[in-house]
PDB file of N, CA and C in Angstrom:
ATOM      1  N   UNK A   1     -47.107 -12.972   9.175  1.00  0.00           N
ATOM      2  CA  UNK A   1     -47.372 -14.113   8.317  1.00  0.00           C
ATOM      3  C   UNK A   1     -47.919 -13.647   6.968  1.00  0.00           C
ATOM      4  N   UNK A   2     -48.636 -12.431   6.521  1.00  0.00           N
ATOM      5  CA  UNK A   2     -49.349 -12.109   5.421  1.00  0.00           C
ATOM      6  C   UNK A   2     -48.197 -11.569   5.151  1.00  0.00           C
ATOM      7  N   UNK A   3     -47.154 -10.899   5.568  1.00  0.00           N
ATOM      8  CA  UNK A   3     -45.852  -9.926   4.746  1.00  0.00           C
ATOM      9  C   UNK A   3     -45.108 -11.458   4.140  1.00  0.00           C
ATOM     10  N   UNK A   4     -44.894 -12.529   5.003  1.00  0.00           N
ATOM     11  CA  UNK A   4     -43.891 -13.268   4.160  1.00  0.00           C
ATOM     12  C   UNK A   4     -44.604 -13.901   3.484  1.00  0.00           C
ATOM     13  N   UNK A   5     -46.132 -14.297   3.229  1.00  0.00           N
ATOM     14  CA  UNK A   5     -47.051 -15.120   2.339  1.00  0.00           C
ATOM     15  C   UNK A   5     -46.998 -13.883   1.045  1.00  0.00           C
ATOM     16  N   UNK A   6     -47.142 -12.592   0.905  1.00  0.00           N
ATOM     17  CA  UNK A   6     -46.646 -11.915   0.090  1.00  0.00           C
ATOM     18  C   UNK A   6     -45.591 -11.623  -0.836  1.00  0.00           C
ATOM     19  N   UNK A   7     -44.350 -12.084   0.158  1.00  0.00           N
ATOM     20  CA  UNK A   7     -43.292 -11.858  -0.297  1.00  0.00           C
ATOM     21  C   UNK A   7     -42.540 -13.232  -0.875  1.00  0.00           C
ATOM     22  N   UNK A   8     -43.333 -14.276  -0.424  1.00  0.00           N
ATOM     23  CA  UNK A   8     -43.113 -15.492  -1.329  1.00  0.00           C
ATOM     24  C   UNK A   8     -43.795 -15.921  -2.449  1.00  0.00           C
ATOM     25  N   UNK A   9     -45.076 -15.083  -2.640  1.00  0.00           N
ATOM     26  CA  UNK A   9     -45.616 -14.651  -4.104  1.00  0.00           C
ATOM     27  C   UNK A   9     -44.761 -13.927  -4.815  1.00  0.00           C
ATOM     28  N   UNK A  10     -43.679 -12.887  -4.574  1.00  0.00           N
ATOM     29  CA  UNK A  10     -42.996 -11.697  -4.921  1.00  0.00           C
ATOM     30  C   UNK A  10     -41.583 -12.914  -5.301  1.00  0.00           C
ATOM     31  N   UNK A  11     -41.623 -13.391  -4.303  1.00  0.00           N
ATOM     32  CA  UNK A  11     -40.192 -14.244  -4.953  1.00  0.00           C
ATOM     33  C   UNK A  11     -40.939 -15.157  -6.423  1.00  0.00           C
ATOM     34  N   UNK A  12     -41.588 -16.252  -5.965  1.00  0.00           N
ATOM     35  CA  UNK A  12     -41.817 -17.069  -6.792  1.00  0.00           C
ATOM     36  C   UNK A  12     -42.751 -16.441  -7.905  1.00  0.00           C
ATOM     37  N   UNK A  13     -43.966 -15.396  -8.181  1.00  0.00           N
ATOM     38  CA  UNK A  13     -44.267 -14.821  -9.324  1.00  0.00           C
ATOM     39  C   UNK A  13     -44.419 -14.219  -9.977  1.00  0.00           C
ATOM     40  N   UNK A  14     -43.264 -13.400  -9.174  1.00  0.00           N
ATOM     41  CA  UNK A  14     -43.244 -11.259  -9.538  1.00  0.00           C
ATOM     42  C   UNK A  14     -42.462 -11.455 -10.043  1.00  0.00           C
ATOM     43  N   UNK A  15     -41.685 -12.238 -10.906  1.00  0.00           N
ATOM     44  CA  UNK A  15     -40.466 -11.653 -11.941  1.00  0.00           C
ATOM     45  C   UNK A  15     -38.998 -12.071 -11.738  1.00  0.00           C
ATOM     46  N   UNK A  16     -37.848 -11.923 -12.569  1.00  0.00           N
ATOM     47  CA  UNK A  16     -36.880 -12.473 -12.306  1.00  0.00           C
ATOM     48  C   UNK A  16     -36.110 -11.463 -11.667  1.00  0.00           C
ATOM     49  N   UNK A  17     -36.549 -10.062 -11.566  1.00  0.00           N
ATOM     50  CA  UNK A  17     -35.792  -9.154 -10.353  1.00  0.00           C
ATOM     51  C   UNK A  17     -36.417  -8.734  -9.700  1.00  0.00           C
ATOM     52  N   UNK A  18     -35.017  -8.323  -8.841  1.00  0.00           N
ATOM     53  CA  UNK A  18     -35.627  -6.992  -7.822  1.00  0.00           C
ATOM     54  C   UNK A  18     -36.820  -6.014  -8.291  1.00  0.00           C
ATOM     55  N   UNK A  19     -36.514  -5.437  -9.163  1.00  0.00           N
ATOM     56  CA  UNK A  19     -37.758  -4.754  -9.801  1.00  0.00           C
ATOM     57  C   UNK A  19     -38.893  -4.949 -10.446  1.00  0.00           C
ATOM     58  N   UNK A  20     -39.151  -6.294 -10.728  1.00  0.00           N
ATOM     59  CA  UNK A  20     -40.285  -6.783 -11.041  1.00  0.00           C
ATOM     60  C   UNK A  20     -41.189  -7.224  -9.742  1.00  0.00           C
ATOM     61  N   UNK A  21     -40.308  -7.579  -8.793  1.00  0.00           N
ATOM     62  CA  UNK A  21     -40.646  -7.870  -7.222  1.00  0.00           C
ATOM     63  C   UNK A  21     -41.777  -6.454  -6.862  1.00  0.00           C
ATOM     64  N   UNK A  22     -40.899  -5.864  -6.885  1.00  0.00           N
ATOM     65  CA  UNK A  22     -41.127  -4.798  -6.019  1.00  0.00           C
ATOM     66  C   UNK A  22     -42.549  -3.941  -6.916  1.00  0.00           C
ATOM     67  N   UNK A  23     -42.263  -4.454  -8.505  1.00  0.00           N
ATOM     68  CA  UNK A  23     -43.698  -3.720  -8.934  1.00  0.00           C
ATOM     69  C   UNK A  23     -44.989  -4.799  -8.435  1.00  0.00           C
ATOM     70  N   UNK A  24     -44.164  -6.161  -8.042  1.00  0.00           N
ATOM     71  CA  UNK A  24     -45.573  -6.720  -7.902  1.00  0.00           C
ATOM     72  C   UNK A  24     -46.366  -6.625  -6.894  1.00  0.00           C
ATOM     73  N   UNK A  25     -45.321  -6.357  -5.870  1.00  0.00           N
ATOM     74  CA  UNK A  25     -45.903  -5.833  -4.457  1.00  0.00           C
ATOM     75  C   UNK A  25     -46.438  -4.918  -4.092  1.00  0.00           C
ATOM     76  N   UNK A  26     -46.007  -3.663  -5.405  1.00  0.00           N
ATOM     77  CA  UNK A  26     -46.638  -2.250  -4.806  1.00  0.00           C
ATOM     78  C   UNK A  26     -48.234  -2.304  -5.813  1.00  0.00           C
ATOM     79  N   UNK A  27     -48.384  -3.673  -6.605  1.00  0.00           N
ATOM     80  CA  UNK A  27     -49.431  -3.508  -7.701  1.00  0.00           C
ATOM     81  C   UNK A  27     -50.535  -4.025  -6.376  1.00  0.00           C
ATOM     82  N   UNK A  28     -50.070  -4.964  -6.043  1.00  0.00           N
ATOM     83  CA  UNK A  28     -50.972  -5.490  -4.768  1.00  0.00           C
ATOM     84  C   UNK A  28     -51.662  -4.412  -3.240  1.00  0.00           C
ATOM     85  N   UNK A  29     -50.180  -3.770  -3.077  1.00  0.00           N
ATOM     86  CA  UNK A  29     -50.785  -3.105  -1.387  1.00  0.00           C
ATOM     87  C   UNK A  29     -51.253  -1.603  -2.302  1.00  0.00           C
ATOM     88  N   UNK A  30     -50.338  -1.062  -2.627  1.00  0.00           N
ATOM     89  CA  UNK A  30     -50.628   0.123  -3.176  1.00  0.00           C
ATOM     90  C   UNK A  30     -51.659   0.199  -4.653  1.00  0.00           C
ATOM     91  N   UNK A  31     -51.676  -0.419  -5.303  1.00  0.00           N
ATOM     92  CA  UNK A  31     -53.005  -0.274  -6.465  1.00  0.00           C
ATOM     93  C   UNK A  31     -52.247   0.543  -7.701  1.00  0.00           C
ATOM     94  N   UNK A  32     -51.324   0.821  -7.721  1.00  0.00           N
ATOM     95  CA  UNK A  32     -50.051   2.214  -8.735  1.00  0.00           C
ATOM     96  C   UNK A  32     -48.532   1.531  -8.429  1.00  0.00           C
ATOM     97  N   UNK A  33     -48.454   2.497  -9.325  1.00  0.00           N
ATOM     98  CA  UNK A  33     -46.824   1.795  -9.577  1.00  0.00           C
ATOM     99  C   UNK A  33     -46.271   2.730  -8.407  1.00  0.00           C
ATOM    100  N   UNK A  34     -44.783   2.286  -8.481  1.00  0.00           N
ATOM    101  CA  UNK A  34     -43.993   3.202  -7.617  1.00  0.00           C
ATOM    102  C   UNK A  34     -43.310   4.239  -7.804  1.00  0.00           C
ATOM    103  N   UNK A  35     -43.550   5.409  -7.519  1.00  0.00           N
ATOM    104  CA  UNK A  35     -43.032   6.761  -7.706  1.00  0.00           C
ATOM    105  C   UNK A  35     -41.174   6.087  -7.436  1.00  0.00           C
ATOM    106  N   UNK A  36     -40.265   6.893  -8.439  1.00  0.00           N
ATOM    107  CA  UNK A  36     -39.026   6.612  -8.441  1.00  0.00           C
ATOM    108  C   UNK A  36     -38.378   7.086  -7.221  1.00  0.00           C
ATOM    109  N   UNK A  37     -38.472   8.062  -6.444  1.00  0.00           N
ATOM    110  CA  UNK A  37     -37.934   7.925  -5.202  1.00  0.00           C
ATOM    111  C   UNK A  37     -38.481   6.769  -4.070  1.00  0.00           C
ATOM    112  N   UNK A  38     -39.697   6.688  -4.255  1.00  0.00           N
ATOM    113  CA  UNK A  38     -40.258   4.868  -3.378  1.00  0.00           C
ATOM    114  C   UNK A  38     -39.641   4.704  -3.626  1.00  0.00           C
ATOM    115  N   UNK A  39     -39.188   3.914  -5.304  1.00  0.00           N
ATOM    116  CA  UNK A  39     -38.316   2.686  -5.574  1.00  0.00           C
ATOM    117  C   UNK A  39     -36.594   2.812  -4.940  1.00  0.00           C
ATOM    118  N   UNK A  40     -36.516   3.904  -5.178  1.00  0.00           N
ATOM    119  CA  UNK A  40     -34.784   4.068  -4.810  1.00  0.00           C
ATOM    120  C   UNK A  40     -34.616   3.762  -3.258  1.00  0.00           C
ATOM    121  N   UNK A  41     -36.026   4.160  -2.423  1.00  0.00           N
ATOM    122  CA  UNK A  41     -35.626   3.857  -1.008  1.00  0.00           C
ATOM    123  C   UNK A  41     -36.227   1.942  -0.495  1.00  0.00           C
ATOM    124  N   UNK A  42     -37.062   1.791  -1.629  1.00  0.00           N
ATOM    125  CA  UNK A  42     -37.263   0.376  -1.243  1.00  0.00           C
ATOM    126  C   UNK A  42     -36.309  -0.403  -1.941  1.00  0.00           C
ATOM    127  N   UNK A  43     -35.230  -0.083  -2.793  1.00  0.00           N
ATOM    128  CA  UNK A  43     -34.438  -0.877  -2.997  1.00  0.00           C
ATOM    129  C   UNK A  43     -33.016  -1.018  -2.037  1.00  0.00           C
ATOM    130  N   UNK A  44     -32.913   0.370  -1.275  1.00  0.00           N
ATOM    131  CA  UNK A  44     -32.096   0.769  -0.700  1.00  0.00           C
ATOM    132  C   UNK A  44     -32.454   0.028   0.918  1.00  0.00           C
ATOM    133  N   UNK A  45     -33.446  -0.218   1.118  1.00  0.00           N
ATOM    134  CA  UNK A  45     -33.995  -1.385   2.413  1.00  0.00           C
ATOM    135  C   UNK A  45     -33.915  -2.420   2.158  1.00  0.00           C
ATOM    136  N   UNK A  46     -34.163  -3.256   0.841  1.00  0.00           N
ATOM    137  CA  UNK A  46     -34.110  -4.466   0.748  1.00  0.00           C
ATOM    138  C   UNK A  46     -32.716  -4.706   0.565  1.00  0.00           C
ATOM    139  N   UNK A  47     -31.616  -3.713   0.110  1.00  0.00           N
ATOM    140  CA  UNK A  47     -30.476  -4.258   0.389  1.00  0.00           C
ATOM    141  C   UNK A  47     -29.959  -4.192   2.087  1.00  0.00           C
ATOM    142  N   UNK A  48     -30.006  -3.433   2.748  1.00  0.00           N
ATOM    143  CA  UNK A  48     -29.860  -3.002   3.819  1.00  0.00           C
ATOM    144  C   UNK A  48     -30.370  -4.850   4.887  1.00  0.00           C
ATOM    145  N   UNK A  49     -31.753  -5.201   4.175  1.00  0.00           N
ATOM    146  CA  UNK A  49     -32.186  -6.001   4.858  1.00  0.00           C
ATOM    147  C   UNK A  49     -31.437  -7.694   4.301  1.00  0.00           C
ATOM    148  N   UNK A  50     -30.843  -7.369   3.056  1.00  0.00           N
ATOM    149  CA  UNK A  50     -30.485  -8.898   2.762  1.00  0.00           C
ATOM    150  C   UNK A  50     -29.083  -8.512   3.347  1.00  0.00           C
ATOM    151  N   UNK A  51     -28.482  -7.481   3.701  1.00  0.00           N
ATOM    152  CA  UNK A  51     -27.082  -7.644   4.438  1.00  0.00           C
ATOM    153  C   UNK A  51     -26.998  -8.563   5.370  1.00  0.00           C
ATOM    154  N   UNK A  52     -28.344  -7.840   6.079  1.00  0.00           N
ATOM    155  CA  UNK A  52     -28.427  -8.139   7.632  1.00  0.00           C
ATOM    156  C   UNK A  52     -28.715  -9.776   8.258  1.00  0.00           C
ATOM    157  N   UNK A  53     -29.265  -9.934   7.422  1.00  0.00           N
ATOM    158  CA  UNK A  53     -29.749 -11.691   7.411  1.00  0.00           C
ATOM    159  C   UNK A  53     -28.814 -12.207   6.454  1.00  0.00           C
ATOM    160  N   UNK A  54     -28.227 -12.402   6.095  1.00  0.00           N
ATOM    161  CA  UNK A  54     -26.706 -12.245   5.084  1.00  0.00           C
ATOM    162  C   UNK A  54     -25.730 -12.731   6.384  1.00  0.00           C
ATOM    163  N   UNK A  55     -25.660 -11.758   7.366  1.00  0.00           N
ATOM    164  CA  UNK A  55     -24.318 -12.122   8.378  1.00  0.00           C
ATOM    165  C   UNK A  55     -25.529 -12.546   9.209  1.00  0.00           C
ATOM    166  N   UNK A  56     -26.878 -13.011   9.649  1.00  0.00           N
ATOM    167  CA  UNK A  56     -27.308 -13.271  10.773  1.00  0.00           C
ATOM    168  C   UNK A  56     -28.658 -14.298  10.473  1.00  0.00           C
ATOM    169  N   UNK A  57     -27.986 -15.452   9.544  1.00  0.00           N
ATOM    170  CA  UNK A  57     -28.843 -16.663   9.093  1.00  0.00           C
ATOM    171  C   UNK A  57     -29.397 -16.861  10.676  1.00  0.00           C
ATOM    172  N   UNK A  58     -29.411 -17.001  11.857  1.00  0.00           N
ATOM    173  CA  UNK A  58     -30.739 -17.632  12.985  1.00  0.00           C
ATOM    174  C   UNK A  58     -31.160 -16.601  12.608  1.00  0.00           C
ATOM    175  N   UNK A  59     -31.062 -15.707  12.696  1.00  0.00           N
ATOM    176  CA  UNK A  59     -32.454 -14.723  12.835  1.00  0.00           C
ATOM    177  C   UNK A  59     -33.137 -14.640  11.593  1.00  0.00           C
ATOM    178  N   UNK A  60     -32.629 -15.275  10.156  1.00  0.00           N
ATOM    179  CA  UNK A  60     -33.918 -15.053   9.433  1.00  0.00           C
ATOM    180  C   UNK A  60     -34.838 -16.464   9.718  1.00  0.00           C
ATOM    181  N   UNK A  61     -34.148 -17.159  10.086  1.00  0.00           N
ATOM    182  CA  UNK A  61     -34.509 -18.754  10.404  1.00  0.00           C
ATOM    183  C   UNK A  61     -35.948 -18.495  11.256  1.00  0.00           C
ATOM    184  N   UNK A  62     -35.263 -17.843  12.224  1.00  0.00           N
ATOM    185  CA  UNK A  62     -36.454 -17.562  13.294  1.00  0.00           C
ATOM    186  C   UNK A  62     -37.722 -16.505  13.234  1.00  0.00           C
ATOM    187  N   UNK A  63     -37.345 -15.749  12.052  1.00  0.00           N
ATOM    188  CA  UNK A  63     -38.415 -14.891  11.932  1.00  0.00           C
ATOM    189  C   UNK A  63     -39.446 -15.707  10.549  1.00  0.00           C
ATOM    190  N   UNK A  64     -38.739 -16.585  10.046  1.00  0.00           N
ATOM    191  CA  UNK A  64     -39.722 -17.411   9.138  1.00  0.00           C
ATOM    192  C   UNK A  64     -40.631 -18.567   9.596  1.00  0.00           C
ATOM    193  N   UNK A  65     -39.645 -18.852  11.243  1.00  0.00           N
ATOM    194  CA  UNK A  65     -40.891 -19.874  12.190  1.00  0.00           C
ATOM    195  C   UNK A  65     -42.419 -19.231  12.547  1.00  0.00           C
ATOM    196  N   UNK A  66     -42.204 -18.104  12.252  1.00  0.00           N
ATOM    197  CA  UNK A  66     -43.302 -17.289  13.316  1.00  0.00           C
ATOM    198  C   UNK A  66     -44.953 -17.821  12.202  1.00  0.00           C
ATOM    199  N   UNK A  67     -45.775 -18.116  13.214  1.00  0.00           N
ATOM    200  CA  UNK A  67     -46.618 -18.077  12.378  1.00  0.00           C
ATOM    201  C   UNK A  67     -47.045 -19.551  12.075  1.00  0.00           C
ATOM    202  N   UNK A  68     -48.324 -20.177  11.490  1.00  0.00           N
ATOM    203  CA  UNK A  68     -48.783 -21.344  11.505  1.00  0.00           C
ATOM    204  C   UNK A  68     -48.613 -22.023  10.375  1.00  0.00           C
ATOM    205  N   UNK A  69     -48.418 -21.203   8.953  1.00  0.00           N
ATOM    206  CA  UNK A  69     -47.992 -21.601   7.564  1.00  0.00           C
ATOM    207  C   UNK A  69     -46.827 -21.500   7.488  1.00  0.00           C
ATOM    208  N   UNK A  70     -46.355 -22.457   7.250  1.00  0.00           N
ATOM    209  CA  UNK A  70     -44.735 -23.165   6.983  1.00  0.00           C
ATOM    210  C   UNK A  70     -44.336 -22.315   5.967  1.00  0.00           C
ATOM    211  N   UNK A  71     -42.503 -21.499   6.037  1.00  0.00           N
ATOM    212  CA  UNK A  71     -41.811 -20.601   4.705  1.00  0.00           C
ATOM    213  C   UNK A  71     -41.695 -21.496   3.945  1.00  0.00           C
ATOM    214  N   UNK A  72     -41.415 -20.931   2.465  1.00  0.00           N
ATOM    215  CA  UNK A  72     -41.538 -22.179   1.434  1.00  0.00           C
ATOM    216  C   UNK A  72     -39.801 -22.509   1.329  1.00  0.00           C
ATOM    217  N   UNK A  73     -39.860 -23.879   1.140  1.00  0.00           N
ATOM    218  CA  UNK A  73     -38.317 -24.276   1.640  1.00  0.00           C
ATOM    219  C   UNK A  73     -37.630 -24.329   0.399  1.00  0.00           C
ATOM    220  N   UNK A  74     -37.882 -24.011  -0.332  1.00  0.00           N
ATOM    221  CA  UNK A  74     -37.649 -23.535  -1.842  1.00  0.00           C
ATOM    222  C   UNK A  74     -36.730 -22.442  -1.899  1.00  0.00           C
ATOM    223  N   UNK A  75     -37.352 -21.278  -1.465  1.00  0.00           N
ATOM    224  CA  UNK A  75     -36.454 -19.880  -0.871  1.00  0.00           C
ATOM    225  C   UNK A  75     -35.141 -20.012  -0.178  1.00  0.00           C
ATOM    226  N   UNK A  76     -34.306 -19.069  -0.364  1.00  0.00           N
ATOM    227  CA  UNK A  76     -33.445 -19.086   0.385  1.00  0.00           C
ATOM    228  C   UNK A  76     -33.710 -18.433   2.084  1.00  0.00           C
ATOM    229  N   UNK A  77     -33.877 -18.596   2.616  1.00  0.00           N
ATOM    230  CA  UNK A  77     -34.490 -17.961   4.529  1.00  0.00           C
ATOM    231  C   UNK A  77     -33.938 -16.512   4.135  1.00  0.00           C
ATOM    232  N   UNK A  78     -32.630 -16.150   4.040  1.00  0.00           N
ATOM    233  CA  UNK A  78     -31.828 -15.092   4.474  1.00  0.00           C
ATOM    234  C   UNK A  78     -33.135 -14.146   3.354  1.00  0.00           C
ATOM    235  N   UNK A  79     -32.966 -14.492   2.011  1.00  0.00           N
ATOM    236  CA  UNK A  79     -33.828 -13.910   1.267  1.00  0.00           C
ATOM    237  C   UNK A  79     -35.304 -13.663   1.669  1.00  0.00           C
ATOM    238  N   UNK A  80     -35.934 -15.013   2.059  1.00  0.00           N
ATOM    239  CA  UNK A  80     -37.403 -14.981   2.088  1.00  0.00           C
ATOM    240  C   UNK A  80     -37.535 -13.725   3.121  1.00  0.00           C
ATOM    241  N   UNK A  81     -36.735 -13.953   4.405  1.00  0.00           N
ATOM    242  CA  UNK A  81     -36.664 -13.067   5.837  1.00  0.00           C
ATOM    243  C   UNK A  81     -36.356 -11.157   5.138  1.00  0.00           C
ATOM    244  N   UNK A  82     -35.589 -11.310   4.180  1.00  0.00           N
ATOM    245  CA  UNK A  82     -35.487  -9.832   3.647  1.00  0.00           C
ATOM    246  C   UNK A  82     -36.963  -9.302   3.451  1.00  0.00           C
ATOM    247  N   UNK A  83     -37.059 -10.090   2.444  1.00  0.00           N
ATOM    248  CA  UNK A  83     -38.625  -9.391   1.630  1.00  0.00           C
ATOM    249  C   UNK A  83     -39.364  -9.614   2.631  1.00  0.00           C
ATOM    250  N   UNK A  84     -39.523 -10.768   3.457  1.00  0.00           N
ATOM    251  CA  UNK A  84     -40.756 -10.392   4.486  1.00  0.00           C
ATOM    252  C   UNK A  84     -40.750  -9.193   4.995  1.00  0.00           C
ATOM    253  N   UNK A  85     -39.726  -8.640   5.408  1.00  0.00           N
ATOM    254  CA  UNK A  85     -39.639  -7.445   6.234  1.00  0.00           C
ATOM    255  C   UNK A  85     -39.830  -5.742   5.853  1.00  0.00           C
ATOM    256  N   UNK A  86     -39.385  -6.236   4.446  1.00  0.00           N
ATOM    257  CA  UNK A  86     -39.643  -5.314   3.334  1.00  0.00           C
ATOM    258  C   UNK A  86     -41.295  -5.036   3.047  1.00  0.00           C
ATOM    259  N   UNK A  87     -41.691  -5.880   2.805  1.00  0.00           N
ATOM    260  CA  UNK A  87     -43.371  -5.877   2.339  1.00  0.00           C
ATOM    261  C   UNK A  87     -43.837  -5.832   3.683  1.00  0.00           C
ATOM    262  N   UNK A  88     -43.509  -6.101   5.025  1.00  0.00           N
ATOM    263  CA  UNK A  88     -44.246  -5.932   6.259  1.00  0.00           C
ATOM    264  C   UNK A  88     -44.002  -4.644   6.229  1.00  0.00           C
ATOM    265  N   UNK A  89     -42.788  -3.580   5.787  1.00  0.00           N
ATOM    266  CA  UNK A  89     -42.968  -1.732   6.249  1.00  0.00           C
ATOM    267  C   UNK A  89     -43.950  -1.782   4.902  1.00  0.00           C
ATOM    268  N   UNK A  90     -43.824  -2.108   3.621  1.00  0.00           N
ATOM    269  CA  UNK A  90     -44.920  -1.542   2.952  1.00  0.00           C
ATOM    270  C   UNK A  90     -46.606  -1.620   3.187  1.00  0.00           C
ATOM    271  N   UNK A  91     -46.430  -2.491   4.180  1.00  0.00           N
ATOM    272  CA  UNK A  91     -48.133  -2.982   4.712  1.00  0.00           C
ATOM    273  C   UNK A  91     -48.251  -1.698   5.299  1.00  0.00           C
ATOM    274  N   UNK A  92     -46.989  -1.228   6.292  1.00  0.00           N
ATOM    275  CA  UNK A  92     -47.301  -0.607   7.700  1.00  0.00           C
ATOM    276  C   UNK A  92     -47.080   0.680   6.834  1.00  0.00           C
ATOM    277  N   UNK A  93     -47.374   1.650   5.176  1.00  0.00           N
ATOM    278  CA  UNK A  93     -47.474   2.743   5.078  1.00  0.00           C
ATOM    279  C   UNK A  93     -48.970   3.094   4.971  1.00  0.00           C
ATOM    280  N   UNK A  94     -49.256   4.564   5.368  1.00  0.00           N
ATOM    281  CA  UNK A  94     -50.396   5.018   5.685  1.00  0.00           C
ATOM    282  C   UNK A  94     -51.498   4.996   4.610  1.00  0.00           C
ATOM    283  N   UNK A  95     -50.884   5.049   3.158  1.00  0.00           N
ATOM    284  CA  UNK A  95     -51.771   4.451   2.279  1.00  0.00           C
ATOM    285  C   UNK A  95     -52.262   3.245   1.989  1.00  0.00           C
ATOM    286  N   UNK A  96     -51.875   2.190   2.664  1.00  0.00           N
ATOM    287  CA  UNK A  96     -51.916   0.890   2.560  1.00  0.00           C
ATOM    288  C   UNK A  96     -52.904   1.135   3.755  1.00  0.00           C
ATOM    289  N   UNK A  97     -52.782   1.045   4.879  1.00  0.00           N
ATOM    290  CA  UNK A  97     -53.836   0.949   6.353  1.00  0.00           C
ATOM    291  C   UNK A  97     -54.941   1.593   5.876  1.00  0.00           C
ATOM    292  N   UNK A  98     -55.056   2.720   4.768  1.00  0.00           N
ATOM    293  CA  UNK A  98     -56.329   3.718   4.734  1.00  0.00           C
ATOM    294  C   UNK A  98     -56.849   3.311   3.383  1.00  0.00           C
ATOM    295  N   UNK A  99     -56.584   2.074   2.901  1.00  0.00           N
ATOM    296  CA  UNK A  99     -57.405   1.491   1.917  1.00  0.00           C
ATOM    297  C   UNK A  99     -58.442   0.880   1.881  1.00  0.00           C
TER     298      UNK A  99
END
């Protein structure tokens, strides 16, 4: 629930791209910008992840039920469900847990 409450800040006030997204997220967990190989592999997941929910709308459906705060219905699911999943591995790196 905190990766997609993140990542619907990242949609709605990080910027009109991918890369403004992704600096806003790493300004938040990480505290620094993103070293250019990060970026090449977190852009290379978030496509990987909008494929996947791309051909498999229930499952982003269902991974945006989880949780007691309603996804914002504004978003597209397939999208919101990407970046959630995206900003949930950036939670789960070891500099982020040892902050």
């Amino acid at each position: 629930e905190a990766a997609r409450f993140l990542a619907q800040r990242a949609l709605t006030e990080g910027g009109p791209d991918d890369t403004k997204r992704l600096d806003f997220v790493a300004r938040r967990l990480l505290a620094r910008p993103l070293k250019p190989q990060e970026r090449m592999i977190l852009e290379l997941g978030l496509s990987d992840l909008e494929a996947h929910y791309g051909d498999h709308p229930t499952d982003a459906r269902a991974l945006l039920a989880v949780g007691e705060a309603k996804a914002n219905p504004a978003i597209a699911s397939e999208k919101l469900a990407a970046w959630t999943m995206l900003v949930n591995q950036m939670m789960n790196l070891d500099e982020v847990l040892n902050q």
